[in-house]
Protein backbone atom coordinates (compact mmCIF):
# COMPACT_ATOMS: atom_id res chain seq x y z
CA UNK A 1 0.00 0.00 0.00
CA UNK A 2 0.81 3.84 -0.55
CA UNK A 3 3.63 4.82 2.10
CA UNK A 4 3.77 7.95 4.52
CA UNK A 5 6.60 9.96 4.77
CA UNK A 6 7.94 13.62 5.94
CA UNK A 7 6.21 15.40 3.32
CA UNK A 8 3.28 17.62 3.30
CA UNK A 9 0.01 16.36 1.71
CA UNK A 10 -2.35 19.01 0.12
CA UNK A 11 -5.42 18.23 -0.33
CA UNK A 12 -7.19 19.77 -3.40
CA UNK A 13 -10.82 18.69 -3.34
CA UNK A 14 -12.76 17.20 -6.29
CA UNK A 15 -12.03 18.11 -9.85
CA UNK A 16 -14.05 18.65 -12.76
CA UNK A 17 -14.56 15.39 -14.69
CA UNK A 18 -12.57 17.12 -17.63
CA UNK A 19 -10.34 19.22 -15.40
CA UNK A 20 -8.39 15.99 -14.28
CA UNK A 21 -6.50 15.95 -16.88
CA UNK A 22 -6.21 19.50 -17.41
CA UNK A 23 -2.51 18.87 -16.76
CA UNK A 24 -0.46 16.00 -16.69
CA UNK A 25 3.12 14.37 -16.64
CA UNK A 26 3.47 11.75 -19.25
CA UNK A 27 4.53 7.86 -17.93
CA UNK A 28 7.74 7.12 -19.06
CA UNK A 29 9.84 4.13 -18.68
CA UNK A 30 12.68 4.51 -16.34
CA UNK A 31 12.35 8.20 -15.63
CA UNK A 32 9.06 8.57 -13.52
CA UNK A 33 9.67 6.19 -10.65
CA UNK A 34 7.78 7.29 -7.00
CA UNK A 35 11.15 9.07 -6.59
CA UNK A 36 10.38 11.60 -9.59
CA UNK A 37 7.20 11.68 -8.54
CA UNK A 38 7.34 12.79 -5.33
CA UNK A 39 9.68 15.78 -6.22
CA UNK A 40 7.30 16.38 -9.42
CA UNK A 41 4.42 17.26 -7.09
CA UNK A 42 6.72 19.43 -5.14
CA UNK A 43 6.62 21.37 -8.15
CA UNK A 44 2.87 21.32 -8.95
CA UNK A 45 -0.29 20.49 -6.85
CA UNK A 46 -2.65 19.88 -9.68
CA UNK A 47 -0.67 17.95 -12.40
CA UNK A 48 -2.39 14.73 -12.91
CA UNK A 49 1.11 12.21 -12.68
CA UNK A 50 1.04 8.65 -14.30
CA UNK A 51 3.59 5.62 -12.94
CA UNK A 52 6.05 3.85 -15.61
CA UNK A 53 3.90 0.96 -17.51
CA UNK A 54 3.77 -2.15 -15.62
CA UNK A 55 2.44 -5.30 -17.54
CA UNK A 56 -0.51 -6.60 -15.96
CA UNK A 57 0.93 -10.03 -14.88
CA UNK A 58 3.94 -8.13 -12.96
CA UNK A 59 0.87 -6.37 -11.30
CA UNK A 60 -0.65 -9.64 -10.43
CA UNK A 61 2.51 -11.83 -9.38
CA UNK A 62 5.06 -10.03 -9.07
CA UNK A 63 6.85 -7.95 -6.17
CA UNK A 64 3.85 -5.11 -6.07
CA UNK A 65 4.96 -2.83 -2.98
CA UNK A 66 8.27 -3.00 -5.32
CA UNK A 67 6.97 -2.45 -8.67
CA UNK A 68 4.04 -0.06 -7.79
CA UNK A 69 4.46 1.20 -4.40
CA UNK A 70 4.31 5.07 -4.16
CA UNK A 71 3.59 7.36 -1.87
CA UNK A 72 0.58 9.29 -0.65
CA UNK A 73 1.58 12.96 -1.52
CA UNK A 74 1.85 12.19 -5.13
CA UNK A 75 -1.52 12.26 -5.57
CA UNK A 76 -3.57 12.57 -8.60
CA UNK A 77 -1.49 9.32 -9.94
CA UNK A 78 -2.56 6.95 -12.42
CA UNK A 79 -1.34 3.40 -12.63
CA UNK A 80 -0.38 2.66 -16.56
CA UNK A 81 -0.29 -0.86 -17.26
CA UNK A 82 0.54 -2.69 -20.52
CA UNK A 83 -1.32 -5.83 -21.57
CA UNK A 84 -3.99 -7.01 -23.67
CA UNK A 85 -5.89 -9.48 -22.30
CA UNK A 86 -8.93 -8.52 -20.60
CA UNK A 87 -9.25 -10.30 -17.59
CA UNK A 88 -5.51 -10.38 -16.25
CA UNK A 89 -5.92 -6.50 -16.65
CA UNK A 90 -9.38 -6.22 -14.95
CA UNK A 91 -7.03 -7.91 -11.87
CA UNK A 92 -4.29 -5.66 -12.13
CA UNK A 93 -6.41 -2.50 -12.14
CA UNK A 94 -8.38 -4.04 -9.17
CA UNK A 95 -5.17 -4.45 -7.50
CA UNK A 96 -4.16 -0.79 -8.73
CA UNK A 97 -7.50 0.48 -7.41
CA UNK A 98 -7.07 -1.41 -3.74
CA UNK A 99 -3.06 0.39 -3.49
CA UNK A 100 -4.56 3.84 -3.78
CA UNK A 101 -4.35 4.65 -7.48
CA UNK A 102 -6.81 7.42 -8.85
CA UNK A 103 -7.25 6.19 -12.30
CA UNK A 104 -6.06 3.32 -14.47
CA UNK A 105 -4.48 4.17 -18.06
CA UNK A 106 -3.84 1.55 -20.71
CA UNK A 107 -1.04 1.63 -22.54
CA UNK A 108 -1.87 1.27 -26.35
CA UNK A 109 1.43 4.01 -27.47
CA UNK A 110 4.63 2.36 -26.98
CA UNK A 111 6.47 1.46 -29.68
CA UNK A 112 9.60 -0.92 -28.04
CA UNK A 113 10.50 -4.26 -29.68
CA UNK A 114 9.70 -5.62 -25.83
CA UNK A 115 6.11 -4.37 -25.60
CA UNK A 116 5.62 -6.11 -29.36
CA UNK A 117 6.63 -9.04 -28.48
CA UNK A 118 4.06 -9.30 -25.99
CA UNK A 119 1.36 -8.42 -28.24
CA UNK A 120 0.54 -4.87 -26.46
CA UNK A 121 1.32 -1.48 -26.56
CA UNK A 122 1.21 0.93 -29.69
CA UNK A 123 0.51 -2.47 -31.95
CA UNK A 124 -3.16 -2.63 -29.99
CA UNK A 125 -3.63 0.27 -31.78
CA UNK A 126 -4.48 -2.44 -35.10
CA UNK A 127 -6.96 -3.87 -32.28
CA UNK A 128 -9.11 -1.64 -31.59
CA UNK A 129 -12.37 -4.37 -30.83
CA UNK A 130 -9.72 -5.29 -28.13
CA UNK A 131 -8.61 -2.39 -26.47
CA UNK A 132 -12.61 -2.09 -25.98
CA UNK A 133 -12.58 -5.38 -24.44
CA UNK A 134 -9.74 -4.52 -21.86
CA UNK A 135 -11.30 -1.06 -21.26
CA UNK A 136 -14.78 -3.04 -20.57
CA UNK A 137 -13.35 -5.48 -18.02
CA UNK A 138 -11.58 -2.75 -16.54
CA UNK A 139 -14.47 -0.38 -16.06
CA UNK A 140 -16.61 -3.72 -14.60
CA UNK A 141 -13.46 -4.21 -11.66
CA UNK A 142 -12.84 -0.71 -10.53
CA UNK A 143 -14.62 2.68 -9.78
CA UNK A 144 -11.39 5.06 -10.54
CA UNK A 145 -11.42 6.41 -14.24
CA UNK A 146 -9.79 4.27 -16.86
CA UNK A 147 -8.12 5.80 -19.84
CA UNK A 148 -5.89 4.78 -22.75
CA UNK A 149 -3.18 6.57 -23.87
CA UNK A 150 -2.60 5.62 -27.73
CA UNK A 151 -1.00 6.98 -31.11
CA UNK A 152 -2.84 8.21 -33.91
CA UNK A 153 -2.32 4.98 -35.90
CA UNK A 154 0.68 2.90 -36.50
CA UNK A 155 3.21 2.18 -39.78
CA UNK A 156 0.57 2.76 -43.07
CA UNK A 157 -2.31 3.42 -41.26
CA UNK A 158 -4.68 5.97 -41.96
CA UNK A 159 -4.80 8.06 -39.15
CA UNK A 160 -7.83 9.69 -39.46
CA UNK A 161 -9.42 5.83 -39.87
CA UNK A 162 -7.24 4.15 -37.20
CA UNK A 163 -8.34 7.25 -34.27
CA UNK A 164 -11.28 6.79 -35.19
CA UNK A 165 -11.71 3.44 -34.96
CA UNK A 166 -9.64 3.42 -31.62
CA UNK A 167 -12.34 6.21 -30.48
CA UNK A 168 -15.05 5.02 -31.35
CA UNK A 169 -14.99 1.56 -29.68
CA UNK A 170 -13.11 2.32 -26.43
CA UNK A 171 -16.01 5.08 -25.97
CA UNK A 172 -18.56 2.53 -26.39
CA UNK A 173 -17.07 0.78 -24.13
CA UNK A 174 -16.51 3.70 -21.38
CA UNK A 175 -13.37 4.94 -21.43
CA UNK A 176 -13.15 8.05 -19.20
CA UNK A 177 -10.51 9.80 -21.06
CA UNK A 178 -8.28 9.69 -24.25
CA UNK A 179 -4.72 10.49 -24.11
CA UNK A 180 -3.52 10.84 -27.28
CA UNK A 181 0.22 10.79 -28.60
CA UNK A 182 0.06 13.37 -32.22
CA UNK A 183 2.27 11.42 -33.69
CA UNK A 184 2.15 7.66 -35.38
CA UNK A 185 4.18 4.95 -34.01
CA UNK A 186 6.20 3.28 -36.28
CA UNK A 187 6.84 -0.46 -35.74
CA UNK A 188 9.00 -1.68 -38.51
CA UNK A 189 11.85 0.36 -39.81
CA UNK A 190 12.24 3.06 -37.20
CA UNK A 191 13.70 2.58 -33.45
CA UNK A 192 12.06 3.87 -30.67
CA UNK A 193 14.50 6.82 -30.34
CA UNK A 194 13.70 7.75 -34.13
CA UNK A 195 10.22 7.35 -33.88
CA UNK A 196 10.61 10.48 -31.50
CA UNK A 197 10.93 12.54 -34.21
CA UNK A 198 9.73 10.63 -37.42
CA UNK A 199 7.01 10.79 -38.64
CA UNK A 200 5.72 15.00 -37.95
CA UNK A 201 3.64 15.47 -35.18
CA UNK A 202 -0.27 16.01 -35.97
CA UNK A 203 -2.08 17.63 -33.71
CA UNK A 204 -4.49 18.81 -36.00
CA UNK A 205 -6.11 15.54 -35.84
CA UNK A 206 -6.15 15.70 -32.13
CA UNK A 207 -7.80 18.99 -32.79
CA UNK A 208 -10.60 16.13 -34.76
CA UNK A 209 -10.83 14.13 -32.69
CA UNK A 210 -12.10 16.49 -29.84
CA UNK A 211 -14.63 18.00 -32.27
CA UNK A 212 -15.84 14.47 -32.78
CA UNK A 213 -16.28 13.61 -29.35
CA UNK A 214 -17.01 16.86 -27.60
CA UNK A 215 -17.97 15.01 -24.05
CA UNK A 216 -14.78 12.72 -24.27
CA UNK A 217 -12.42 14.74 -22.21
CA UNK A 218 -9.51 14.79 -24.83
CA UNK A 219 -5.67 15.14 -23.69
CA UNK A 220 -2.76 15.78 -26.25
CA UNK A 221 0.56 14.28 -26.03
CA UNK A 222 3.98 14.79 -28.07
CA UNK A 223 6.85 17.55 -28.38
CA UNK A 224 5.05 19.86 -26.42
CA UNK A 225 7.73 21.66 -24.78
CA UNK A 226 6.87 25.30 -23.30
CA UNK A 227 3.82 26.44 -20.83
CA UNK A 228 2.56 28.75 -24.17
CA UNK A 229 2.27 26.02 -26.32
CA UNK A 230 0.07 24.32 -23.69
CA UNK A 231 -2.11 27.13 -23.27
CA UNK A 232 -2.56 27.07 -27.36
CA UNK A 233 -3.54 23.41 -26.95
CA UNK A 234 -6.15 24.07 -24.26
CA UNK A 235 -8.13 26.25 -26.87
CA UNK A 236 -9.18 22.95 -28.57
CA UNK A 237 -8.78 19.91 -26.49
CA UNK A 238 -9.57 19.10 -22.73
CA UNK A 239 -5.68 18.47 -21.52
CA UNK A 240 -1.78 18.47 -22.54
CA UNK A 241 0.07 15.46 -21.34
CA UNK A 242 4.41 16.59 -21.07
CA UNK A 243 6.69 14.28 -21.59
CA UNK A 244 10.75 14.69 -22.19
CA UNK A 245 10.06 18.48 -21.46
CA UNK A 246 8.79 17.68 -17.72
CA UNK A 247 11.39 15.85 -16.72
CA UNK A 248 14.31 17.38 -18.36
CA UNK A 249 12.94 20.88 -17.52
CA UNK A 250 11.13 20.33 -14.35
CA UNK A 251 10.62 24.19 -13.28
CA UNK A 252 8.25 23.86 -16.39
CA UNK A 253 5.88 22.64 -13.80
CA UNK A 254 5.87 25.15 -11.65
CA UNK A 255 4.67 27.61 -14.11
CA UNK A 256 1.25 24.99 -14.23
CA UNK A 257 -0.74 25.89 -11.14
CA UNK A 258 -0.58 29.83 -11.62
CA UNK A 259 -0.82 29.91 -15.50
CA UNK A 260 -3.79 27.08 -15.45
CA UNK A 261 -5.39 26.80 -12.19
CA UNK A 262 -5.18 30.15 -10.81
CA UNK A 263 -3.33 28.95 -7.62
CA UNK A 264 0.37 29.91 -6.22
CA UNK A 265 3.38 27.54 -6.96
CA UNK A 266 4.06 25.05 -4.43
CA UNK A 267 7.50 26.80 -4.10
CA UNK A 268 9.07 29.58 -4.88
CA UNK A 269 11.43 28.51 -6.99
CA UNK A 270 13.61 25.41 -7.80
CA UNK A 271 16.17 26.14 -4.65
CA UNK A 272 12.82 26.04 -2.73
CA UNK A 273 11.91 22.69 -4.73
CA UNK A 274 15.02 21.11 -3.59
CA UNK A 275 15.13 22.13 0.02
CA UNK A 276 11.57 20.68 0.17
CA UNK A 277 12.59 17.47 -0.98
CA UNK A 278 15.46 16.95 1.13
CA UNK A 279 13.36 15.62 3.66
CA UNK A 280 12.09 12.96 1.72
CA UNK A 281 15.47 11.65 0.32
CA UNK A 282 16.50 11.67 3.79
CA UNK A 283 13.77 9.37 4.75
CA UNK A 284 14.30 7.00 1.94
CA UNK A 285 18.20 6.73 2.20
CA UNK A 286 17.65 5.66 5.91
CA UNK A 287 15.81 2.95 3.98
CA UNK A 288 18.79 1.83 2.34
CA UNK A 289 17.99 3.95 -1.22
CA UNK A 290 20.88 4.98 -2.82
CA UNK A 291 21.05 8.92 -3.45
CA UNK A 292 21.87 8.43 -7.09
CA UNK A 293 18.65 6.54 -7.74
CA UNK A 294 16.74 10.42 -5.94
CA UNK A 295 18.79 12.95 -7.20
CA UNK A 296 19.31 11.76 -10.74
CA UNK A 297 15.67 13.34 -11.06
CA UNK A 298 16.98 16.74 -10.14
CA UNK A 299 19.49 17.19 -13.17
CA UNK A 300 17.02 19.13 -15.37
CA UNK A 301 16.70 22.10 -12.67
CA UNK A 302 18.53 25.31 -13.45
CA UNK A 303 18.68 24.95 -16.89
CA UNK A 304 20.30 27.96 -18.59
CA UNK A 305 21.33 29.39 -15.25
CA UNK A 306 24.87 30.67 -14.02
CA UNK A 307 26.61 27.12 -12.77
CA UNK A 308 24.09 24.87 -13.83
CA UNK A 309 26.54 22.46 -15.63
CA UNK A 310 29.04 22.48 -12.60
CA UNK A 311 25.87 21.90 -10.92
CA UNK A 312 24.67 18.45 -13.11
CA UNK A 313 28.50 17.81 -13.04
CA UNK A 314 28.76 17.48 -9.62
CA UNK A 315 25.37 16.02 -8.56
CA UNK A 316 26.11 13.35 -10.78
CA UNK A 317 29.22 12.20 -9.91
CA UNK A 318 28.82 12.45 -6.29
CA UNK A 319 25.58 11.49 -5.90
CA UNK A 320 26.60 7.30 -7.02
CA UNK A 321 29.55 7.13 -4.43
CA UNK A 322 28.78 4.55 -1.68
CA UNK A 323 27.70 6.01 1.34
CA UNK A 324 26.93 9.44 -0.62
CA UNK A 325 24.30 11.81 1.54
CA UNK A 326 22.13 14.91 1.54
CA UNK A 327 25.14 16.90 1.72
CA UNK A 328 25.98 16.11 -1.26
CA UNK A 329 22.24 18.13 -2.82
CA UNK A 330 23.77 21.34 -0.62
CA UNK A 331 27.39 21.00 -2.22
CA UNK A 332 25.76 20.88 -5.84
CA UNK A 333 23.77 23.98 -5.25
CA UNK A 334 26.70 25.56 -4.28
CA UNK A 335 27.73 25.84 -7.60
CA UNK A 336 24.93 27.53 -8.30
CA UNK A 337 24.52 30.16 -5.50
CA UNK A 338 28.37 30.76 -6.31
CA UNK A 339 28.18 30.95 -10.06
CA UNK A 340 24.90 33.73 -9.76
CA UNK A 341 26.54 35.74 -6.82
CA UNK A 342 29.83 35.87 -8.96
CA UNK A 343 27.86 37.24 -12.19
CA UNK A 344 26.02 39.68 -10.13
């Protein structure tokens, strides 16, 4: 079950059904552990944050507290899971429901040789009669939302045939909310770190999508780097999902609560983010985490700053030396109080 620890939880109240997703922090593999989470909502009270995909069967027989474990401040989080067949997920987003989880997102994007071979991910997105299956036994084991995040087709699919398709039968089967990736995944040909960029973007038929299911809250995902550009979504669909640019920028998301929720920053700024998550990273290190495996998620801050690179430099050498402490988060800044008291 969900964990306590030193942190401060803040309580928001109810949301709209299509303000949930208003905001949100894209799941991605090996980068948003309960670690980056928990520093992530240091940085923003209303972002709606997702766990890296689990498969179902992990979920169901494997090491849970290990594999989906998190802890109670991170809160709105979503449990994605990867899988496709209906019942072993309709256990796993039980089980997801029973740890705490506020909503349960199917994975029907990713694009990885791995996630093929197990028949699921961005390749469902050929299935569509069975993501509506999944979504169905989902929605009959749990009362949180359940969403799917998916691509706008796959290799020579038509897009505006495949989204549809994809839309059309996951709504009749009650999907709460649509997360949709503008850009195709491409299984054969392209690797996953090419598909990043090839083929364009689309989010005009995003945009289409929307208009064709105006009470479908409606979230955009893909190369949407800057707090304007999510504003501009927000004129035509429900929410805007960050990926790379959250984590490898995270002040961007401390910009969210003022700019779309009308609410002061958590913190003041990202020295403030940092001295707020000391306490956690205290906590967990006296459980025997290693620094490196906290503070790796902290690289992105001060980006374009006086001494940011001595900064990264020093945080991430330090940081994987046996025995390596807080201290080592107060040397790092260091580099950065020095570098903008020298340029002043």
């Amino acid at each position: 079950m969900a964990s306590d620890n030193e942190l401060l939880h803040v309580s928001l109240g109810p949301a709209s059904n299509a303000e949930k997703w208003r905001f949100t922090v894209a799941p991605m593999m090996d980068w948003t552990d309960r670690h980056c989470r928990v520093f992530h909502r240091l940085l923003s009270r209303r972002a709606r944050l997702y766990s890296e995909m689990v498969t179902a069967d992990a979920v169901r027989f494997g090491p849970r507290e290990r594999l989906i474990g998190f802890s109670r401040e991170e809160h709105p989080l979503a449990l994605q899971l990867g899988g496709c067949e209906p019942h072993a997920l309709a256990e796993a987003a039980s089980i997801g429901q029973d740890f705490g989880y506020d909503e349960i997102n199917l994975n029907v994007g990713c694009p990885s040789d791995r996630v093929q071979g197990g028949q699921f991910g961005a390749c469902l997105m050929r299935r569509p009669e069975l993501v509506a299956e999944c979504v169905a036994a989902m929605k009959r084991a749990v009362t949180i939302p359940v969403t799917v995040k998916c691509r706008i087709g796959v290799d020579e699919q038509d897009p505006e045939l495949a989204l549809d398709a994809m839309a059309k039968h996951t709504v009749a089967a009650g999907v709460d909310a649509l997360i949709v990736h503008a850009r195709k995944a491409w299984l054969e040909g392209l690797s996953p770190k090419e598909n990043r960029d090839i083929p364009p973007l689309d989010y005009g038929r995003v945009y289409r999508l929307k208009l064709a299911y105006p009470g479908v809250p409606i979230v955009i995902n893909g190369g949407i780097a800057t707090m304007t550009a999510v504003s501009e979504h927000l004129t035509h669909v429900d929410g805007v999902m960050l990926g790379r640019a959250a984590y490898q920028n995270p002040d961007l998301l401390r910009e969210a609560d003022p700019l779309l929720f009308g609410e002061a920053a958590p913190v003041a700024d990202s020295f403030a983010a940092v001295d707020a998550f000391v306490p956690y990273v205290a906590a967990r290190l006296r459980e025997g985490v290693r620094l490196h495996s906290m503070t790796r998620h902290l690289l992105g801050l001060f980006a374009g700053m006086p001494g940011a690179r001595a900064y990264r430099r020093y945080l991430a050498t330090c940081a994987v030396r046996p025995g390596a402490g807080v201290e080592v988060i107060g040397e790092a800044l260091d580099h950065v109080r020095g570098a903008i008291a020298a340029a002043a």
